[in-house]
Protein backbone atom coordinates (compact mmCIF):
# COMPACT_ATOMS: atom_id res chain seq x y z
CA UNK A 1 -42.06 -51.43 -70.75
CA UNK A 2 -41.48 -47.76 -71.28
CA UNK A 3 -38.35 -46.34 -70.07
CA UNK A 4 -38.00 -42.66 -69.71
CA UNK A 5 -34.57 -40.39 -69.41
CA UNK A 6 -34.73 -38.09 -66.42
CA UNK A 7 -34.42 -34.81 -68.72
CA UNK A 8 -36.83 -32.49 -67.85
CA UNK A 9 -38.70 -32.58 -64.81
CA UNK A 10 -42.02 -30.42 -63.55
CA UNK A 11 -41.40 -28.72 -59.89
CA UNK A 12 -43.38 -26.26 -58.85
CA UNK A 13 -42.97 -24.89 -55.14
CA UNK A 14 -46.13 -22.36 -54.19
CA UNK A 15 -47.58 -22.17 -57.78
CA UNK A 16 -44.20 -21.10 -58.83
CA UNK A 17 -42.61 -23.20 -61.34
CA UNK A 18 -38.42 -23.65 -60.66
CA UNK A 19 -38.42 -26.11 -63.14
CA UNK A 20 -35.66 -24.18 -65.35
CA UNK A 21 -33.89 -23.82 -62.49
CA UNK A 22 -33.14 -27.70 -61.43
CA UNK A 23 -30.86 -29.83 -61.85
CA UNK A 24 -31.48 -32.58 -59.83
CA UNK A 25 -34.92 -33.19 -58.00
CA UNK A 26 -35.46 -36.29 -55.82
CA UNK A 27 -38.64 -37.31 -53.99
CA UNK A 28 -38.00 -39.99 -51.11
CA UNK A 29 -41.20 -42.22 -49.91
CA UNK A 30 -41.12 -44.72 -47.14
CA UNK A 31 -42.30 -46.15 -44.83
CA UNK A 32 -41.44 -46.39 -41.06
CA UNK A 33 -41.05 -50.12 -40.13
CA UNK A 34 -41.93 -51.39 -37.47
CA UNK A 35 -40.70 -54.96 -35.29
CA UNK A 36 -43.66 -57.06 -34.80
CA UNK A 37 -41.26 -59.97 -33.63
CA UNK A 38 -42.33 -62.06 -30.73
CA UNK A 39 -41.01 -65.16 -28.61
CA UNK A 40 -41.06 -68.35 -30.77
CA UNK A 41 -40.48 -66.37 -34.33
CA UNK A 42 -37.11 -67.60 -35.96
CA UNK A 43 -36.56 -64.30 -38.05
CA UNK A 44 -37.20 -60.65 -37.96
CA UNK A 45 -40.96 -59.62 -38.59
CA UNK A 46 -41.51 -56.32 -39.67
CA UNK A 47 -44.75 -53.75 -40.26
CA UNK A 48 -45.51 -50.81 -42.62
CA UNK A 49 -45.99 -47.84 -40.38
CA UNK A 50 -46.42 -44.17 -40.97
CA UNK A 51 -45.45 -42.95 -44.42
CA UNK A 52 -42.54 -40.47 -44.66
CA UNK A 53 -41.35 -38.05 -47.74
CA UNK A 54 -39.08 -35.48 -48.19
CA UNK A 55 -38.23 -33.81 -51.33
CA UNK A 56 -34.27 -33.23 -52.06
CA UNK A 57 -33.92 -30.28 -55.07
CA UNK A 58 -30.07 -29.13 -56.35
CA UNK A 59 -31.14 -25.57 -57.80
CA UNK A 60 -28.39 -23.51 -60.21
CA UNK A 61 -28.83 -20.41 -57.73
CA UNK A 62 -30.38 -17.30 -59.85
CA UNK A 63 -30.97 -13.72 -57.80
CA UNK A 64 -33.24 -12.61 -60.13
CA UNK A 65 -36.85 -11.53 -59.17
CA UNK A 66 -39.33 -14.23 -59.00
CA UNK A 67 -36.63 -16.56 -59.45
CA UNK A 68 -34.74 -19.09 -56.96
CA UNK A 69 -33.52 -16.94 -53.96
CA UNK A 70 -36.75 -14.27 -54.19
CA UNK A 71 -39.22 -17.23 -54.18
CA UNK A 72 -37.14 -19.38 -51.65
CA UNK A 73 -35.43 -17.11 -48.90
CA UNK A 74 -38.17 -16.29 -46.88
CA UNK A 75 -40.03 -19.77 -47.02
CA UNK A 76 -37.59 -21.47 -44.92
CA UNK A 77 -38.92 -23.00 -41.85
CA UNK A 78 -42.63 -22.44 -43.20
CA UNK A 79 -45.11 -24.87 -45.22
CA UNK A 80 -44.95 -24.70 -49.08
CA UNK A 81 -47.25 -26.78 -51.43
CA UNK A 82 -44.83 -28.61 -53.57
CA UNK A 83 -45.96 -30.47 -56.85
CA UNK A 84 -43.19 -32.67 -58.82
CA UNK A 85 -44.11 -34.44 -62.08
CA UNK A 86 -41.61 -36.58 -64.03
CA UNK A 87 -41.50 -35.11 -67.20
CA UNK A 88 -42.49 -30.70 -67.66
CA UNK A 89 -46.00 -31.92 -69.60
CA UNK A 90 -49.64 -32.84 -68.71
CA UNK A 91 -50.24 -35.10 -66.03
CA UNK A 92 -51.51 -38.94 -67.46
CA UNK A 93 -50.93 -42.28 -66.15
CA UNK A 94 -47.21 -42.40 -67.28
CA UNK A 95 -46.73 -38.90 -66.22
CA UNK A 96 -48.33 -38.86 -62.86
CA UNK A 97 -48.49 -35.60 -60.38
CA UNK A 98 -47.18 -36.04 -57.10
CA UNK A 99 -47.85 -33.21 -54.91
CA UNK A 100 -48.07 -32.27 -50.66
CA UNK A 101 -47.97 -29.80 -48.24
CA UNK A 102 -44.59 -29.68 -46.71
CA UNK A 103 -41.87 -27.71 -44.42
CA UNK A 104 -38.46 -25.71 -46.32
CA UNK A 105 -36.06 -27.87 -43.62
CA UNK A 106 -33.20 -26.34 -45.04
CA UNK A 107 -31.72 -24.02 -47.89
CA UNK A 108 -28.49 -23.00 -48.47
CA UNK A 109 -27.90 -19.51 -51.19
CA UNK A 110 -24.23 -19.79 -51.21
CA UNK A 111 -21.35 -21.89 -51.08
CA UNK A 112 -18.63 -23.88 -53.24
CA UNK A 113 -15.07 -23.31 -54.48
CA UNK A 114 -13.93 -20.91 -57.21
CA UNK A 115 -14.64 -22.13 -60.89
CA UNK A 116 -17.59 -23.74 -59.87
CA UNK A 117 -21.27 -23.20 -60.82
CA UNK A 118 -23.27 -21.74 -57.80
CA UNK A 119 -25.56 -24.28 -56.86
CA UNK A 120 -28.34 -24.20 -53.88
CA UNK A 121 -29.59 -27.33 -52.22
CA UNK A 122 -33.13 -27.42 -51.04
CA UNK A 123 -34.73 -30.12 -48.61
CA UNK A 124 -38.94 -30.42 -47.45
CA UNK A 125 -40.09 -32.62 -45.03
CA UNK A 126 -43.71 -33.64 -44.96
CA UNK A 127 -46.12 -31.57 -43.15
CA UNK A 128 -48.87 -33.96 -44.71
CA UNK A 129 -49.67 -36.56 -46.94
CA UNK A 130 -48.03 -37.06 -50.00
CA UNK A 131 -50.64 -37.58 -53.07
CA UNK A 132 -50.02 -38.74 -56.55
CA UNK A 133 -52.67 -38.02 -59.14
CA UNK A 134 -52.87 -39.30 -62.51
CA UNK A 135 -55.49 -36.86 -64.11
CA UNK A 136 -54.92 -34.45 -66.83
CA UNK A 137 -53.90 -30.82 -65.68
């Protein structure tokens, strides 16, 4: 069983790449369930419904050009294509892509207390189906 530590991740957010710039990245599938229970059944029966995904990113803010405000700022509220790979390489079966088309929900620049790093939390919600590819890139 290969195990892998969570060091350098791939995320890309409109073909540009913020990997350098993360410091946590989560993606979140599931699926809606739903209560098939009727009269007679003893326990709770449940059903897969529609798939759900969001992406959660904690960015170290930078105001450079081209870098996590410029690219970010004005996407809010708007559809992005977001890729995410586990580790910053080539895409194979233990490296897999997994990639959508989905809507900045929210973004916050600034905010903390003194001494601390500025960070800036990110969250996408799904405008479409979330795909994971295993071929090389």
């Amino acid at each position: 069983m290969a195990t892998l530590v969570y060091t350098n991740a791939f995320l890309q957010i409109n073909a540009v790449n913020l990997s350098a710039h993360a410091s946590e990245v989560g993606l979140n599938y599931a699926s809606e369930m739903q209560d098939e229970t009727a009269m007679g059944d003893s326990s709770r029966i449940n059903k897969g419904g529609l798939k759900n995904w969001s992406v959660d990113v904690t960015f170290h803010q930078d105001f450079a050009a081209a870098a996590v405000d410029a690219t970010l700022f004005s996407l809010v509220g708007t559809t992005v294509c977001v890729e995410i790979r586990p580790q910053n390489i080539c895409s194979t079966a233990i490296n897999p892509i997994y990639s959508g088309i989905g809507v900045i929900e929210s973004y916050n620049p600034l905010g903390g207390t003194v001494g601390d790093l500025l960070d800036a939390p990110l969250t996408i919600q799904p405008a479409g189906d979330l795909s994971r590819a295993t071929a090389a890139t």
